[in-house]
Protein backbone atom coordinates (compact mmCIF):
# COMPACT_ATOMS: atom_id res chain seq x y z
CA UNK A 1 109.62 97.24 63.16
CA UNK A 2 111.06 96.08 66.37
CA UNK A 3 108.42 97.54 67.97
CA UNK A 4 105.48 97.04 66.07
CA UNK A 5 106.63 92.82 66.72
CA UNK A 6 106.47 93.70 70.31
CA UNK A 7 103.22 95.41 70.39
CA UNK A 8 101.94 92.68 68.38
CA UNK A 9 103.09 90.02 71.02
CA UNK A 10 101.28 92.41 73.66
CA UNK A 11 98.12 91.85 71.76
CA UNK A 12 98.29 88.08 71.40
CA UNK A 13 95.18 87.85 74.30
CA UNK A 14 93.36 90.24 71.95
CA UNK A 15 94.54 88.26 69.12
CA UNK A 16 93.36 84.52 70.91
CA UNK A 17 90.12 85.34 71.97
CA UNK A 18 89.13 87.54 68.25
CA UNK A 19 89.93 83.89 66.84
CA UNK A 20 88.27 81.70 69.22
CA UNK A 21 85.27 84.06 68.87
CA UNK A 22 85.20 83.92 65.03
CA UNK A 23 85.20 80.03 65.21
CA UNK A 24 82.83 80.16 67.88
CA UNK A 25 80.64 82.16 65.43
CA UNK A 26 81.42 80.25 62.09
CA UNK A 27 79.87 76.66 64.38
CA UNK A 28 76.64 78.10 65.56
CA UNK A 29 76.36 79.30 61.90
CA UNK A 30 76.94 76.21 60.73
CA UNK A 31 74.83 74.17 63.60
CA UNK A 32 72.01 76.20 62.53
CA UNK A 33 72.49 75.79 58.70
CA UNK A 34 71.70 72.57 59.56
CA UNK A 35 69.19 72.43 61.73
CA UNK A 36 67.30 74.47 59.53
CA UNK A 37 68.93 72.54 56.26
CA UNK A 38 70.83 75.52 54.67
CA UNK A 39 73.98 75.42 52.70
CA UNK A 40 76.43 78.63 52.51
CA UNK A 41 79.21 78.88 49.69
CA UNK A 42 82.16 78.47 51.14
CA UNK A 43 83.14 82.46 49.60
CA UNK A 44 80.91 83.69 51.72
CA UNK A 45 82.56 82.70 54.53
CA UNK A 46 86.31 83.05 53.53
CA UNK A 47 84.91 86.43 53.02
CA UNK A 48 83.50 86.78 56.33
CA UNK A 49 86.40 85.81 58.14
CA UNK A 50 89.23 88.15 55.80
CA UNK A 51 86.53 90.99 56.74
CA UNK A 52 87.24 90.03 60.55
CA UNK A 53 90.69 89.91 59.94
CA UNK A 54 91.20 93.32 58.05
CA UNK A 55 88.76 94.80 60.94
CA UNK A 56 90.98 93.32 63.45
CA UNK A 57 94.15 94.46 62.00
CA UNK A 58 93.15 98.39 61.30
CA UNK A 59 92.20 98.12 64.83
CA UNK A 60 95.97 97.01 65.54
CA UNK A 61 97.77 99.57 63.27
CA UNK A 62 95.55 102.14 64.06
CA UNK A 63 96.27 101.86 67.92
CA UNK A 64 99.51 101.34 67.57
CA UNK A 65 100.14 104.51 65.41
CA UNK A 66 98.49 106.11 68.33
CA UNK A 67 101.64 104.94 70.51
CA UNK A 68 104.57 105.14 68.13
CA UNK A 69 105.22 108.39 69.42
CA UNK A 70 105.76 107.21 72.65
CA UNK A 71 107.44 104.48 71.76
CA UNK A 72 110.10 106.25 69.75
CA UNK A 73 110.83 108.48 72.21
CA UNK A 74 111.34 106.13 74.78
CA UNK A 75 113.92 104.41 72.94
CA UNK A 76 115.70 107.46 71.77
CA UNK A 77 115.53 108.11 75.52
CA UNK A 78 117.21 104.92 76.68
CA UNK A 79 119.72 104.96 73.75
CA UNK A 80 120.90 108.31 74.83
CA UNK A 81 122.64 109.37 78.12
CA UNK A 82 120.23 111.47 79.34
CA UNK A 83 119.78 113.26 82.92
CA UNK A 84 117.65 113.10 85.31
CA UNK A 85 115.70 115.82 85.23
CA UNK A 86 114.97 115.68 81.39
CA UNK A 87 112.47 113.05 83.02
CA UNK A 88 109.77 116.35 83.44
CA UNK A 89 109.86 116.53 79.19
CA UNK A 90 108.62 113.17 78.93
CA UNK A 91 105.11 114.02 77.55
CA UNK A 92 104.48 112.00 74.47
CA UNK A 93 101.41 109.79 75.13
CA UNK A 94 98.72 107.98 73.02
CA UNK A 95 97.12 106.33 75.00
CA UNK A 96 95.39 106.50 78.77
CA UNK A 97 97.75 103.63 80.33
CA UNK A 98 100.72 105.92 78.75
CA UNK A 99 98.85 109.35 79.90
CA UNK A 100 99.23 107.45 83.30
CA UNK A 101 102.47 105.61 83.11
CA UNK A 102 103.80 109.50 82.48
CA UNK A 103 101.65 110.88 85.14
CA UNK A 104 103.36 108.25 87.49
CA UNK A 105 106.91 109.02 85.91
CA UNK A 106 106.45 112.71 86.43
CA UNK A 107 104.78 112.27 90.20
CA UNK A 108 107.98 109.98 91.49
CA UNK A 109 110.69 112.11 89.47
CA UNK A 110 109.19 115.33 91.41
CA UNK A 111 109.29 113.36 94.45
CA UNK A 112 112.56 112.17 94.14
CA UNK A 113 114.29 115.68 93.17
CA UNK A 114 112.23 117.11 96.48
CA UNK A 115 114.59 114.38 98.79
CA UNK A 116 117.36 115.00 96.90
CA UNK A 117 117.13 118.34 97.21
CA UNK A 118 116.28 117.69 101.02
CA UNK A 119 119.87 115.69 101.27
CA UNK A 120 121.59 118.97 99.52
CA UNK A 121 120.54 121.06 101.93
CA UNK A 122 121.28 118.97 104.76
CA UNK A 123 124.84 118.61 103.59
CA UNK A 124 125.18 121.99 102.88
CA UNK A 125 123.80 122.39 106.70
CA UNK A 126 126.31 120.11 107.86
CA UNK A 127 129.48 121.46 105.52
CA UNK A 128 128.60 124.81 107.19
CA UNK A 129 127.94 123.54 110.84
CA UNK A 130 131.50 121.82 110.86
CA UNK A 131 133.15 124.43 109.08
CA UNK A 132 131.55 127.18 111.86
CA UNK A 133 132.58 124.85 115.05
CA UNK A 134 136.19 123.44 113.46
CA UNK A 135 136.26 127.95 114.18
CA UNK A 136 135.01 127.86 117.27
CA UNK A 137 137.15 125.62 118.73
CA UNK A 138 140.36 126.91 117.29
CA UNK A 139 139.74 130.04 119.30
CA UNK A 140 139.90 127.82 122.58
CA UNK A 141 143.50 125.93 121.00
CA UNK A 142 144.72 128.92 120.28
CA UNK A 143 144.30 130.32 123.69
CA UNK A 144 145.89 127.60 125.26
CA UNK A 145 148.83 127.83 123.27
CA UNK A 146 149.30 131.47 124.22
CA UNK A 147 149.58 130.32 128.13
CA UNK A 148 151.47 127.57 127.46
CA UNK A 149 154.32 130.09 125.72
CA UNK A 150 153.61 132.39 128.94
CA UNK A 151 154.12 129.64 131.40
CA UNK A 152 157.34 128.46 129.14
CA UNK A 153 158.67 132.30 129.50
CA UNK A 154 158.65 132.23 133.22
CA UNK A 155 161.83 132.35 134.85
CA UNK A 156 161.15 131.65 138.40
CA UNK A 157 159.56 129.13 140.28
CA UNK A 158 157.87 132.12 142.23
CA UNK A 159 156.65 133.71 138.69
CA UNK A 160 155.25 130.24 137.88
CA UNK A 161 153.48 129.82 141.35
CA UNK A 162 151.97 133.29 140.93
CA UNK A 163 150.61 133.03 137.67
CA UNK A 164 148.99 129.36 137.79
CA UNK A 165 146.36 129.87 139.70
CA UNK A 166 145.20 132.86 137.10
CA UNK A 167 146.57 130.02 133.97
CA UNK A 168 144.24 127.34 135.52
CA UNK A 169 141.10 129.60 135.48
CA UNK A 170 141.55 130.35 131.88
CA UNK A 171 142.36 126.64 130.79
CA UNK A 172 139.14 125.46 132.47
CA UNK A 173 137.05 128.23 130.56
CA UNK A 174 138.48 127.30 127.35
CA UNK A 175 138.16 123.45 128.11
CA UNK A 176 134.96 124.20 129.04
CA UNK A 177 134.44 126.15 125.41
CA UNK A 178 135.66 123.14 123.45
CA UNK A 179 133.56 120.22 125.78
CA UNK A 180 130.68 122.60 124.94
CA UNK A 181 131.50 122.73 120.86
CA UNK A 182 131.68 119.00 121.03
CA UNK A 183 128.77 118.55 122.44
CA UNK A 184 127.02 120.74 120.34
CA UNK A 185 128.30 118.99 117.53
CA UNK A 186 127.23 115.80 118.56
CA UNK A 187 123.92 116.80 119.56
CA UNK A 188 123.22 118.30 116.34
CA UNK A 189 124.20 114.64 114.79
CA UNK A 190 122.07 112.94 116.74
CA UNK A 191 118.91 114.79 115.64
CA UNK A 192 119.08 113.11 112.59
CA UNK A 193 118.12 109.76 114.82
CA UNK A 194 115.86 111.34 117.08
CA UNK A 195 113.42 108.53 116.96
CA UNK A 196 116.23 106.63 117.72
CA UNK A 197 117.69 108.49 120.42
CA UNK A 198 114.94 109.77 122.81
CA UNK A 199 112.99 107.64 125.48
CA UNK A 200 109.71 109.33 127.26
CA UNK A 201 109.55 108.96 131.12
CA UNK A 202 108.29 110.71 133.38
CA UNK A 203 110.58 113.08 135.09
CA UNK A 204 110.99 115.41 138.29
CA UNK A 205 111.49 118.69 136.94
CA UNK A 206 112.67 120.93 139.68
CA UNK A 207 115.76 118.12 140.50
CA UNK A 208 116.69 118.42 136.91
CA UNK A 209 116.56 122.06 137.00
CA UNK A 210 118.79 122.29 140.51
CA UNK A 211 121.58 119.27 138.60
CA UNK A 212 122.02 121.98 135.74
CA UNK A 213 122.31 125.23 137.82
CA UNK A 214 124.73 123.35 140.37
CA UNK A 215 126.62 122.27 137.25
CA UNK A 216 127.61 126.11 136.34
CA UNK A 217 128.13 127.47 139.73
CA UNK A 218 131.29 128.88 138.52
CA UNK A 219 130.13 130.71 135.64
CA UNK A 220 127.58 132.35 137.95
CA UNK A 221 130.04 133.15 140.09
CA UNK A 222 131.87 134.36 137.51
CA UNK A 223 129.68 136.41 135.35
CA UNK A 224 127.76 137.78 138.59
CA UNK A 225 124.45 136.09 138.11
CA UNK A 226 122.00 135.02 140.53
CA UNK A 227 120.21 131.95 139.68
CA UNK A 228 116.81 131.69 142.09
CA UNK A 229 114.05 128.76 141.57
CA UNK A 230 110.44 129.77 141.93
CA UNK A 231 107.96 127.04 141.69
CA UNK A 232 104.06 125.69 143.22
CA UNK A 233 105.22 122.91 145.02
CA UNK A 234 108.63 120.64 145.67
CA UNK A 235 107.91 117.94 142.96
CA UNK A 236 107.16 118.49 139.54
CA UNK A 237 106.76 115.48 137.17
CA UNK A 238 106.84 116.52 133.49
CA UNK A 239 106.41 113.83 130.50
CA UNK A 240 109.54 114.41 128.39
CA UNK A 241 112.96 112.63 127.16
CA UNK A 242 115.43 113.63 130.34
CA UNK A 243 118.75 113.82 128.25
CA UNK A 244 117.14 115.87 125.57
CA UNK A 245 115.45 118.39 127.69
CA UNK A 246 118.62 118.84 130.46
CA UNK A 247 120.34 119.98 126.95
CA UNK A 248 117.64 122.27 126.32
CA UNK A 249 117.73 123.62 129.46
CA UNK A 250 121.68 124.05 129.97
CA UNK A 251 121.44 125.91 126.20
CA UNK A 252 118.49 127.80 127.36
CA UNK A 253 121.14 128.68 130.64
CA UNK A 254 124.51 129.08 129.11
CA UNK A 255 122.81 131.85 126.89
CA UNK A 256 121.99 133.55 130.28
CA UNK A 257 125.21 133.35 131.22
CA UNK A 258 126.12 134.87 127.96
CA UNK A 259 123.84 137.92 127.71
CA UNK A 260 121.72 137.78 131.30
CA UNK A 261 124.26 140.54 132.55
CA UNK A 262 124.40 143.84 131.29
CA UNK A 263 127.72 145.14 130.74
CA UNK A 264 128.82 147.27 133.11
CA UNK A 265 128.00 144.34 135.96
CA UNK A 266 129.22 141.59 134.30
CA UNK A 267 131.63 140.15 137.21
CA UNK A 268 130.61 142.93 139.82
CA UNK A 269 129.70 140.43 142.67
CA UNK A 270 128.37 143.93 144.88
CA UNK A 271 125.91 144.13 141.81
CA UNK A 272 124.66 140.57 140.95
CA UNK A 273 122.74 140.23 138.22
CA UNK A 274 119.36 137.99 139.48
CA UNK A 275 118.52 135.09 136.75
CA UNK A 276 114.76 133.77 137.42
CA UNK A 277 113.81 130.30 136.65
CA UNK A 278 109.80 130.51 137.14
CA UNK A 279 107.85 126.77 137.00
CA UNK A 280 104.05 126.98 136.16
CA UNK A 281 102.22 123.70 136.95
CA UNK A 282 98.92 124.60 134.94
CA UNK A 283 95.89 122.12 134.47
CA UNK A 284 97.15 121.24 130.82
CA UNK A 285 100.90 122.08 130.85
CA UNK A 286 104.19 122.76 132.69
CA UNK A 287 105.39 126.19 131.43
CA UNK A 288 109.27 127.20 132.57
CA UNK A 289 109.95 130.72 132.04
CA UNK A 290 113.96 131.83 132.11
CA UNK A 291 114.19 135.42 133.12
CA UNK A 292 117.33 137.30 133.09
CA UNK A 293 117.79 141.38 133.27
CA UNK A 294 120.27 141.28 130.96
CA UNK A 295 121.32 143.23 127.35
CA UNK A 296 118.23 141.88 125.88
CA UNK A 297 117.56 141.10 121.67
CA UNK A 298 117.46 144.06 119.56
CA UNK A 299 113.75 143.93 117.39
CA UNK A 300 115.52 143.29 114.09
CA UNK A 301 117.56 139.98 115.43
CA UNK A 302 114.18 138.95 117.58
CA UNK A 303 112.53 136.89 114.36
CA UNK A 304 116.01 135.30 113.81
CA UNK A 305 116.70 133.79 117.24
CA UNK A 306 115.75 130.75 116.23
CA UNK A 307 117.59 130.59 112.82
CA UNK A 308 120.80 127.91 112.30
CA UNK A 309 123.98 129.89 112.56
CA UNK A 310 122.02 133.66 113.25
CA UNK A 311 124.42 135.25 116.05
CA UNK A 312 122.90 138.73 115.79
CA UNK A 313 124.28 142.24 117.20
CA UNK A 314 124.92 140.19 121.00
CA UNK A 315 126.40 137.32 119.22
CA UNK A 316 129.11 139.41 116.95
CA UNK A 317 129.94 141.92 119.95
CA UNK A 318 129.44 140.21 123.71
CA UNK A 319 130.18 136.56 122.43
CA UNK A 320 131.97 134.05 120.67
CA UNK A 321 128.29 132.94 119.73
CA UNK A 322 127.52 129.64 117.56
CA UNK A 323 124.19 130.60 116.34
CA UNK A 324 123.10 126.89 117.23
CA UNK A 325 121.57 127.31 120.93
CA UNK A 326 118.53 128.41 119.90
CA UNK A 327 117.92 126.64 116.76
CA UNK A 328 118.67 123.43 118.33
CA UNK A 329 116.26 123.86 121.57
CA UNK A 330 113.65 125.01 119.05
CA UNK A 331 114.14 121.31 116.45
CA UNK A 332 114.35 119.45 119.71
CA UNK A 333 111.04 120.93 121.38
CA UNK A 334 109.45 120.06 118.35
CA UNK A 335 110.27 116.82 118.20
CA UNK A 336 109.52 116.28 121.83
CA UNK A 337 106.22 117.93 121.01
CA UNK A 338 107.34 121.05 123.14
CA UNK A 339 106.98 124.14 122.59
CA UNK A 340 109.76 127.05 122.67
CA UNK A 341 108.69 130.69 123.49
CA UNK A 342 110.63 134.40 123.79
CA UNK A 343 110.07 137.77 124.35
CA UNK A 344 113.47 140.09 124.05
CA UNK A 345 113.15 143.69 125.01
CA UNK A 346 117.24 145.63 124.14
CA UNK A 347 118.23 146.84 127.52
CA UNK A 348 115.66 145.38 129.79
CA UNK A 349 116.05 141.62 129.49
CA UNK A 350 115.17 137.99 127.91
CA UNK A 351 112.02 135.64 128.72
CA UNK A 352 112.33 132.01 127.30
CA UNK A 353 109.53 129.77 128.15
CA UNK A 354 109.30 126.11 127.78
CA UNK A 355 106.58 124.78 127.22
CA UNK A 356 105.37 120.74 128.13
CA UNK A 357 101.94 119.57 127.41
CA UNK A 358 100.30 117.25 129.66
CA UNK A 359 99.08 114.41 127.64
CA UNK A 360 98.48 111.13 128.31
CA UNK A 361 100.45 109.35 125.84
CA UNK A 362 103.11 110.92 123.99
CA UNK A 363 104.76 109.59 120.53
CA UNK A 364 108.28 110.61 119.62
CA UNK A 365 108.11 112.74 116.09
CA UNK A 366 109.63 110.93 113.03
């Protein structure tokens, strides 16, 4: 009954203007009655005006029968504690504004489980990332806790002396394995602000390139690799955000370092390894190609490079890989509207190229 009273009261404009035009219609009847000097019995137009009324109120019932199934089963839907997604099996319409007001219902609920299901797999992302890294870096603890026992066991002062210089290379390779987890980690929180977080200038590509080399000379010492610069000219301005591209490039590097030496050389200085970083200054874009003659990808892992967390064959048996180098170059290229390229060949060796556009105005993706 509730509900009928309600529909009524939506009906009252209906209601109004039926009235005003029935007396509207009863005084030019009667104006012209007489004007033209005609009389009407009363019954006549009692009955005239109950017909109206009965007409009108058919229309009413009739309509609103037409909605009670929607009605009812909104209100059994509000008096029960329903979820979410029973919002789909809302289909009980009579009427176009209800075929719509359920169109609109369904449109925003399938819209709204799409982000949610967008935030779910972002924090399942993000469970996973921290759970990977909180391994990663236990490796490096755990490391320096074994040569802090050695150094502990030492007798001497001449044991100690002898064995630090060997203690302090291995402390600075695992420092440098948890400064490089931490980084990673908050890299890969920042790209949720990107907008946020990046700023296109103009920047001189080859200095960039020579900061980041000089800033692993010990690694190439270390693994044996050869880092050489070939590039058309001594400036090179590219159109890009500099902290976000020096991390691609140092991921695109420490990779190198990782897997640009095969085996059997890795830390033969008589046999270094030479690591290629070509610069292209084409008419419409900068491309940087990172050669190294190292282990190479096997085919299978090749479409996977780019996947979160994907280590591979190389990953599981040269490295203590992440899985994140790759897939974090490729989401930041794309933001920067970059491009990331690579061709893998097992044995022979691993091309990366990075690719930046020339254009003359470049927006940040959102």
């Amino acid at each position: 009954m509730m509900n009928f009273i309600r529909y009524c009261l939506d009906r009252w404009v209906t209601v109004l203007f039926f009235c005003l035009g029935t007396i509207l219609g009863l005084l030019t009847l009667y104006l012209y009655a007489r004007m033209a000097k005609l009389t009407f019995p009363i019954s006549i137009i009692i009955y005239a005006c109950l017909f109206g009324l009965l007409a009108l109120l058919a229309a009413i019932v009739i309509e609103y029968r037409a909605r009670t199934a929607f009605y009812k089963e909104a209100n059994a839907r509000l008096k029960s504690s329903g979820k979410l997604a029973s919002a789909s099996t809302f289909t009980q319409a009579g009427s176009n504004e209800q075929h719509l007001f359920l169109q609109l219902l369904h449109k925003y609920h399938g819209l709204y489980m799409q982000e949610l299901n967008d935030i779910e797999e972002k924090r399942e992302f993000y469970e996973l990332f921290v759970t990977r890294f909180a391994h990663q870096m236990k490796t490096p603890l755990t490391v320096i806790q074994l040569l802090e026992d050695e150094l502990r066991m030492m007798d001497t002062e001449q044991q100690v002396q002898e064995k630090l210089v060997e203690i302090a290379g291995s402390l600075g390779e695992e420092r440098a394995r948890l400064t490089h987890a931490v980084n990673m980690m908050l890299y890969t929180a920042r790209l949720n602000a990107f907008s946020f977080d990046a700023e296109m200038e103009s920047i001189e590509l080859l200095y960039l390139v020579r900061q980041e080399i000089n800033q692993h000379k010990h690694e190439w010492i270390h693994y044996a690799l050869y880092p050489k610069i070939e590039a058309a000219g001594d400036q090179i301005y590219v159109y890009s955000d500099r902290k976000w591209l020096r991390f691609m490039i140092e991921q695109i590097i420490r990779n190198a370092l990782q897997y640009g030496v095969k085996a059997e050389n890795r830390g033969k200085r008589e046999a270094a390894t030479p690591f290629l970083i070509r610069i292209e200054n084409c008419e419409k874009e900068i491309k940087i190609d990172f050669i190294d003659q190292g282990i190479g990808i096997p085919a299978k892992d090749l479409r996977h490079v780019f996947e979160p967390f994907y280590t591979g064959v190389n990953g599981r048996n040269y490295s203590r890989a992440t899985g994140m180098g790759l897939y974090l170059v490729k989401e930041v290229a794309a933001r920067l509207g970059h491009r990331i390229l690579l061709e893998s060949k097992e044995g022979e060796g691993t091309t990366v190229t990075l690719v930046i556009d020339r254009p003359e105005y470049h927006q940040v993706a959102r």
